[in-house]
C-alpha atoms as a PDB file:
ATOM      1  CA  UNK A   1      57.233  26.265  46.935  1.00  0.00           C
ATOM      2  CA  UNK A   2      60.377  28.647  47.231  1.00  0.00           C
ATOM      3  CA  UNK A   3      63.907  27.657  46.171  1.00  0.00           C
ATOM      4  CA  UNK A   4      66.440  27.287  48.935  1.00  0.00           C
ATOM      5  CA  UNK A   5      70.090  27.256  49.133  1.00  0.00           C
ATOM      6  CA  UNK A   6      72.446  26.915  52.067  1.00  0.00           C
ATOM      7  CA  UNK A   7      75.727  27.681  52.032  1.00  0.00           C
ATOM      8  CA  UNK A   8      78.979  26.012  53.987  1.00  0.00           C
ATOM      9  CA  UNK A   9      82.597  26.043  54.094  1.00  0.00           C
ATOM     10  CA  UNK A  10      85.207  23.903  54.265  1.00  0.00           C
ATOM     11  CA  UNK A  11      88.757  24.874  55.195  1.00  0.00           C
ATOM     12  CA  UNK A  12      91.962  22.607  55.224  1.00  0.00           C
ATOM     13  CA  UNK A  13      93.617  23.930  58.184  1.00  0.00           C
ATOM     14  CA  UNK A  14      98.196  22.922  57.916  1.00  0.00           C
ATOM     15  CA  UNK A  15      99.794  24.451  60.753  1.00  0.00           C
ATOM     16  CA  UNK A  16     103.970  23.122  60.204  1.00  0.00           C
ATOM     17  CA  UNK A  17     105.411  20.915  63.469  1.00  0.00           C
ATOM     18  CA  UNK A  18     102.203  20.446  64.810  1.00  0.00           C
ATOM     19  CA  UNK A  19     100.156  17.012  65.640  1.00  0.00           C
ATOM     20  CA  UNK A  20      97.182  16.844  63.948  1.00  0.00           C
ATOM     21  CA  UNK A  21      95.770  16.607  67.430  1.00  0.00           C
ATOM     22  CA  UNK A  22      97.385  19.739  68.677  1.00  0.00           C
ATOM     23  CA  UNK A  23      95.974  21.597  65.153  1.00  0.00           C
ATOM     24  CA  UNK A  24      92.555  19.882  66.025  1.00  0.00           C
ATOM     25  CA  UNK A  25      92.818  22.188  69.195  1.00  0.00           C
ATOM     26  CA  UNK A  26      94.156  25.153  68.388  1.00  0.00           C
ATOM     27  CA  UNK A  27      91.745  25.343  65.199  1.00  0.00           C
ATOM     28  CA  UNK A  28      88.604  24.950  67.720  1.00  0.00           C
ATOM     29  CA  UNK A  29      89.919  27.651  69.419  1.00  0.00           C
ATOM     30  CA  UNK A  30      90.646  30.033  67.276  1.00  0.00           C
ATOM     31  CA  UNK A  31      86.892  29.262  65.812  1.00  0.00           C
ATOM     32  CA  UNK A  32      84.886  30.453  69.015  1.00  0.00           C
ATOM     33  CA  UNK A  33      86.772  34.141  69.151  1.00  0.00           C
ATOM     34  CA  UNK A  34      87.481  34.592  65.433  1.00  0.00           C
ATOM     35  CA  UNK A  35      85.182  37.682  64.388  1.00  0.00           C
ATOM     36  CA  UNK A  36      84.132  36.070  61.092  1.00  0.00           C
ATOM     37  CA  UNK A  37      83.441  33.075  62.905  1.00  0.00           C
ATOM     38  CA  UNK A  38      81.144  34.744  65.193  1.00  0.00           C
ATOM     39  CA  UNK A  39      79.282  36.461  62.859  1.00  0.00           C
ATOM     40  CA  UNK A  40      78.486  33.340  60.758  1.00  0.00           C
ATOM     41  CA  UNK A  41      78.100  31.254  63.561  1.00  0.00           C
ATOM     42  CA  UNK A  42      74.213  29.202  62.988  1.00  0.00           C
ATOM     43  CA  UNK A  43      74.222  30.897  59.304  1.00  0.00           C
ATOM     44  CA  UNK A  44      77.132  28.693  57.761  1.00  0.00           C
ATOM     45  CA  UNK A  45      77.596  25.131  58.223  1.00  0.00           C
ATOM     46  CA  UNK A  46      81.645  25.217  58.481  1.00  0.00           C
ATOM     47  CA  UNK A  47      83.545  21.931  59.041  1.00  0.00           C
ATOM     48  CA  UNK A  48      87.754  22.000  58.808  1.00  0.00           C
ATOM     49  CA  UNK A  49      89.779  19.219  57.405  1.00  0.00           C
ATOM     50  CA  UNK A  50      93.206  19.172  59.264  1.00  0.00           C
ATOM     51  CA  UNK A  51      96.028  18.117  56.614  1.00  0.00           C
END
């Protein structure tokens, strides 16, 4: 039987004077046309934590 890893990432996302509601959004969309996003996207479990 082979080893296996899998790798993930969580990021704490602040963005100053904004709901966490209004971070919840803009950090969703900044994930579907962020380049590094894309190119992890189905590789990487990624999850973000808004503080």
């Amino acid at each position: 039987m082979k080893n296996s890893f899998k790798l993930g990432v969580e990021m704490e996302v602040e963005i100053e004077g904004a709901s966490k509601e209004t971070a919840q959004e803009l950090v969703e969309a900044a994930h579907q046309v962020c380049p590094y996003s894309n190119a992890t996207r189905g590789n990487i479990d990624v999850t973000f934590k808004i503080v």
